[in-house]
Each structure stands twice: as C-alpha cells, then as structure tokens.
C-alpha atoms as a PDB file:
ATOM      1  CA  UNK A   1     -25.704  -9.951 -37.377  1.00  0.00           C
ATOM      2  CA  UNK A   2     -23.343 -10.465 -34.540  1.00  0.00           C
ATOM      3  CA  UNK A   3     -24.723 -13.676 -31.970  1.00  0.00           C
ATOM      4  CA  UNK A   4     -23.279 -14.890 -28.473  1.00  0.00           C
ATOM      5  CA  UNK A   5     -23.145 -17.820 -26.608  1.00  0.00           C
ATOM      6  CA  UNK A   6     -23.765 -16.875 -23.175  1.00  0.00           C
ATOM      7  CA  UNK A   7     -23.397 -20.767 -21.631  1.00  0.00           C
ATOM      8  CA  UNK A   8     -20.031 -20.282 -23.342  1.00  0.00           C
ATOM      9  CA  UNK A   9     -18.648 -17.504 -23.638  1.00  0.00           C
ATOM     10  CA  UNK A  10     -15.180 -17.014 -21.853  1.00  0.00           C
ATOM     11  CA  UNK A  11     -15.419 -14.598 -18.817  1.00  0.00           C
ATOM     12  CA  UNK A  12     -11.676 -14.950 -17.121  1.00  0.00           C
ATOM     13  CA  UNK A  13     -11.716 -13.220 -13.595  1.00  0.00           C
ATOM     14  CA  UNK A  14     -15.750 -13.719 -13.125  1.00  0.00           C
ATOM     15  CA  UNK A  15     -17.245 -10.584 -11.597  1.00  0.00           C
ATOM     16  CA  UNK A  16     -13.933  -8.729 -11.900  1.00  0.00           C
ATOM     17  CA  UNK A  17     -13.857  -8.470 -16.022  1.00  0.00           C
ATOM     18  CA  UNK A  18     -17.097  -8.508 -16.884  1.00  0.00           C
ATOM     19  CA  UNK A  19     -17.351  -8.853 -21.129  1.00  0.00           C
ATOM     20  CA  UNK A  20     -19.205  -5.972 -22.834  1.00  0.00           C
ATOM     21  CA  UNK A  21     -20.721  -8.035 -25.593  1.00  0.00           C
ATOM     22  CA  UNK A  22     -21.847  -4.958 -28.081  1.00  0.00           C
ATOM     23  CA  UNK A  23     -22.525  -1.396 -27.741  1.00  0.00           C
ATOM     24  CA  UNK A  24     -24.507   1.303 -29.032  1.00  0.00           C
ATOM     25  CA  UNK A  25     -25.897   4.321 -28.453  1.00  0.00           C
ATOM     26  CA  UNK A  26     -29.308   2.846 -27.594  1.00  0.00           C
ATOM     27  CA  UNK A  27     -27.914   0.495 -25.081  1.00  0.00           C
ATOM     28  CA  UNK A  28     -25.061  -1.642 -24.063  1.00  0.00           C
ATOM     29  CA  UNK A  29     -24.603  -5.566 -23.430  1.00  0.00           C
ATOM     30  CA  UNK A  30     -22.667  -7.121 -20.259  1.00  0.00           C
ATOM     31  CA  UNK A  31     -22.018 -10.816 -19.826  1.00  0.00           C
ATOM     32  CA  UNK A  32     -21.183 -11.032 -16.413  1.00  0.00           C
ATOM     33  CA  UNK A  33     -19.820 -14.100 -14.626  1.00  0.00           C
ATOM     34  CA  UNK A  34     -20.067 -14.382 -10.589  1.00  0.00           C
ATOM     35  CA  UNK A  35     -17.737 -17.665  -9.286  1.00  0.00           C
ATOM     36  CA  UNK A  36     -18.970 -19.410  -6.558  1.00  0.00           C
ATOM     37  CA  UNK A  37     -19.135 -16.831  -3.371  1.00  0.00           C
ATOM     38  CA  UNK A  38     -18.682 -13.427  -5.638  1.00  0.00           C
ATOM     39  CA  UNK A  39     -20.852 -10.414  -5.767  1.00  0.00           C
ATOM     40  CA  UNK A  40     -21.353  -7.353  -7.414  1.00  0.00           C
ATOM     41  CA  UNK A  41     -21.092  -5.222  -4.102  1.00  0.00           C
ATOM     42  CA  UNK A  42     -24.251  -2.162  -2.847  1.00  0.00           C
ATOM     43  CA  UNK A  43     -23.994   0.116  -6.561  1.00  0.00           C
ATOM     44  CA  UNK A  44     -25.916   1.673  -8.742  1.00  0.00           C
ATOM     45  CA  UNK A  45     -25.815   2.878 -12.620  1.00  0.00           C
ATOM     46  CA  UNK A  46     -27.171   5.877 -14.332  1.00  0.00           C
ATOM     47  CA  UNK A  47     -28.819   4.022 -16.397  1.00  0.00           C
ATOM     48  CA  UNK A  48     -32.423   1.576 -17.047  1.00  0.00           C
ATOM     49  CA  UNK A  49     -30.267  -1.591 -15.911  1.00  0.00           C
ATOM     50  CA  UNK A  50     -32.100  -4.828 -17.711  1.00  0.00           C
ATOM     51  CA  UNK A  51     -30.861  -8.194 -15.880  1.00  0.00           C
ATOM     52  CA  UNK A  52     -31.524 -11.513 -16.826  1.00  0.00           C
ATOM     53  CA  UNK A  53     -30.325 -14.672 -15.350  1.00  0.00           C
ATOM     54  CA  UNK A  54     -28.940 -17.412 -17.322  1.00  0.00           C
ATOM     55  CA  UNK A  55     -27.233 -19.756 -15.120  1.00  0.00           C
ATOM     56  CA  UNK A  56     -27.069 -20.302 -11.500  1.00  0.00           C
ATOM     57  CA  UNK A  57     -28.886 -18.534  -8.799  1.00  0.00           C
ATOM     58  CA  UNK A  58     -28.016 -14.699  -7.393  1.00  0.00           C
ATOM     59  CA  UNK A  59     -29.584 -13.331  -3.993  1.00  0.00           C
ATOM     60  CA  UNK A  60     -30.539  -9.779  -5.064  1.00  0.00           C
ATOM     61  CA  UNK A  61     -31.172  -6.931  -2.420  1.00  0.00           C
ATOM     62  CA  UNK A  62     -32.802  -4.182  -3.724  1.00  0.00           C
ATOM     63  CA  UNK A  63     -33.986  -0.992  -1.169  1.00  0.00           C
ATOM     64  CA  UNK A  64     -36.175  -2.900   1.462  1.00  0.00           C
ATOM     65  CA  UNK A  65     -36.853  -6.366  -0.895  1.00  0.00           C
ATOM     66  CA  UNK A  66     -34.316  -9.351  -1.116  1.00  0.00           C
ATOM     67  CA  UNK A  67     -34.903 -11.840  -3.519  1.00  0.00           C
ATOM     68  CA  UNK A  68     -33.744 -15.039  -4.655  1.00  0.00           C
ATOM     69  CA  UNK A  69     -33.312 -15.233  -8.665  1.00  0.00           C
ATOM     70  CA  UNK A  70     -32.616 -18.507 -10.429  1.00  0.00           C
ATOM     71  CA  UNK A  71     -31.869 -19.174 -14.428  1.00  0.00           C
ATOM     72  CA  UNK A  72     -34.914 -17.373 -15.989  1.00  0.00           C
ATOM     73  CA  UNK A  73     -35.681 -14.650 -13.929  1.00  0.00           C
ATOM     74  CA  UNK A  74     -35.804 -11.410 -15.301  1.00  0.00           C
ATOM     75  CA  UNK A  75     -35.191  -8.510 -13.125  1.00  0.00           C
ATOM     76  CA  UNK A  76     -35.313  -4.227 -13.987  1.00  0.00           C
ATOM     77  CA  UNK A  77     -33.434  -1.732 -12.110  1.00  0.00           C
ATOM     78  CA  UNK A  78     -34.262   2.335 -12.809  1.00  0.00           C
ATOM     79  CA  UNK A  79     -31.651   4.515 -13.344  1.00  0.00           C
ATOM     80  CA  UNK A  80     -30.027   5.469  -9.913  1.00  0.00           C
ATOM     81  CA  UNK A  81     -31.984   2.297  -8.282  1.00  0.00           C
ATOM     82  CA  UNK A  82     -28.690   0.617  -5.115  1.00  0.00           C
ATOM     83  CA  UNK A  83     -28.710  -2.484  -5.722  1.00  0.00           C
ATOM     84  CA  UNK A  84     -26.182  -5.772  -4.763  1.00  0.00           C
ATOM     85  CA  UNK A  85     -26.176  -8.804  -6.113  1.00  0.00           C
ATOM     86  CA  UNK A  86     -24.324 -12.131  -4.700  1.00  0.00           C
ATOM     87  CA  UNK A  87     -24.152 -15.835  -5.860  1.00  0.00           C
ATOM     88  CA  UNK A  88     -22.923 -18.979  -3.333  1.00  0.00           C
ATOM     89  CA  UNK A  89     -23.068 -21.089  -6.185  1.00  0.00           C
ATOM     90  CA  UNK A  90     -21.627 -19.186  -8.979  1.00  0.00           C
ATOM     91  CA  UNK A  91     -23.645 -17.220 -12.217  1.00  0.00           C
ATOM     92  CA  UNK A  92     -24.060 -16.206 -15.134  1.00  0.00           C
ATOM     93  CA  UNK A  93     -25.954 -13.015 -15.908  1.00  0.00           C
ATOM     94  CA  UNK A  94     -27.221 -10.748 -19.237  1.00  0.00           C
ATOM     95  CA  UNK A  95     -26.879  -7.670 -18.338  1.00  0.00           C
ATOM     96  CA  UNK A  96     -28.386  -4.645 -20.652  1.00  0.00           C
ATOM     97  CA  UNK A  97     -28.184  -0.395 -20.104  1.00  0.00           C
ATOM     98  CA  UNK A  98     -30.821   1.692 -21.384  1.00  0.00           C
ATOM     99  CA  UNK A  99     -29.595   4.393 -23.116  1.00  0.00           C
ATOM    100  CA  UNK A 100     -26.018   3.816 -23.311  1.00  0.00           C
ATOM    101  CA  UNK A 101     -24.406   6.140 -21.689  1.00  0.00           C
ATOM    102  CA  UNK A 102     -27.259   7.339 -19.524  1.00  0.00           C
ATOM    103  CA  UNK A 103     -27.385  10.901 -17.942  1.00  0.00           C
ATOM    104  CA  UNK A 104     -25.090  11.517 -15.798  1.00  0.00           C
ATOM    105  CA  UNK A 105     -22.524   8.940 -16.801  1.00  0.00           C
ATOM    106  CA  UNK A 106     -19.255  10.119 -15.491  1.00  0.00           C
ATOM    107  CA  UNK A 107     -16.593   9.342 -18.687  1.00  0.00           C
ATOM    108  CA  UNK A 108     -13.374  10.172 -17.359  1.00  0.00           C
ATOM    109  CA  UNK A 109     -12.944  14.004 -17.720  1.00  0.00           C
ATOM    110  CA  UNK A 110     -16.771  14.829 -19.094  1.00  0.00           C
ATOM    111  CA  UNK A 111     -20.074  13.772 -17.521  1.00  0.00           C
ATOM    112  CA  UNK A 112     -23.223  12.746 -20.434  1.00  0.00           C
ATOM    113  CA  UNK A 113     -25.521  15.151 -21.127  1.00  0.00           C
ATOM    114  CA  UNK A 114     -28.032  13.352 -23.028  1.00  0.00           C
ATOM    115  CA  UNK A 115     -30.290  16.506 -23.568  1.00  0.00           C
ATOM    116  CA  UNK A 116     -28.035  18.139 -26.082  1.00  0.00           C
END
C-alpha cells in the first residue's frame, strides 16, 4: 500500500511542477498545486481526466460553461475535452488519467497506440 497526504504534501513551484503521485498502466495520479493567481492555461489531454478539489477554490471554463469549484467538487473531463482552470486564492487539486497513457499520447519520439 502506498498513501498520500494531499493537505501536505510538498508541491515546490505550484502549477509549474506538478507531483505525479503513482502510475500505472490503468491510470496515473497528479497532485497539483495552483498559488494564489496561477492557472493551468486553455489545454487538453488524451486522456478521461478525473479532477477533484481538495483545497481552495478554481474557476473552471469548459467549452461554453464556466464554473466555480470549491474543496469537494468533483469534476470529469473526456479525452480531448479544452479546458482551463485558474485559482485567485490558491489550490490544491487530485488529479487522475484514465488509461495512462491514453491514445494518442505523444511520448517523445512514439505516439500510444493503445489498440495493439
């Protein structure tokens, strides 16, 4: 068994290091920190992107919807879905891909292929 603190865990440079917490190749676990005015700027992933909030409060644009998210809320992303997220007051969010790498994941020279 391997267990996290995410209240406590250590997350430097906020938004700019977030801390992979564990992988596998069923999914993969991202602590990340936003400090007061950050944001994770308009982006998507290839994968199922699971986000929960911890701490703090995020504004979350997604498509045509903008929403605010406090400590609790529990938001899902599809693979491919833009998405930005800011925080004026800093947070701390659980972030989880679904599969890990999903299709299409560019890794440096190769891109996933997930069907073979």
């Amino acid at each position: 068994m391997e267990s996290w603190n995410l209240r406590e865990q250590e997350a430097p440079h906020g938004a700019r290091s977030p801390v992979v917490l564990h992988t596998a190749d069923e999914a993969r676990a991202v602590l990340i920190v936003l400090e007061p005015g950050q944001s994770l700027g308009d982006h998507e992933v290839k994968e199922n992107a699971y986000l929960t909030v911890i701490e703090g409060s995020v504004r979350v644009e997604s498509r045509d919807r903008t929403m605010d998210a406090t400590a609790g809320t529990f938001l899902v992303f599809g693979p491919s879905e833009r998405h930005a997220i800011t925080s004026d007051g800093g947070a701390r969010l659980l972030l989880l891909l679904a599969p890990w790498p999903g299709e299409g994941h560019y890794r440096g020279e190769e891109m996933v292929d997930r069907k073979t």
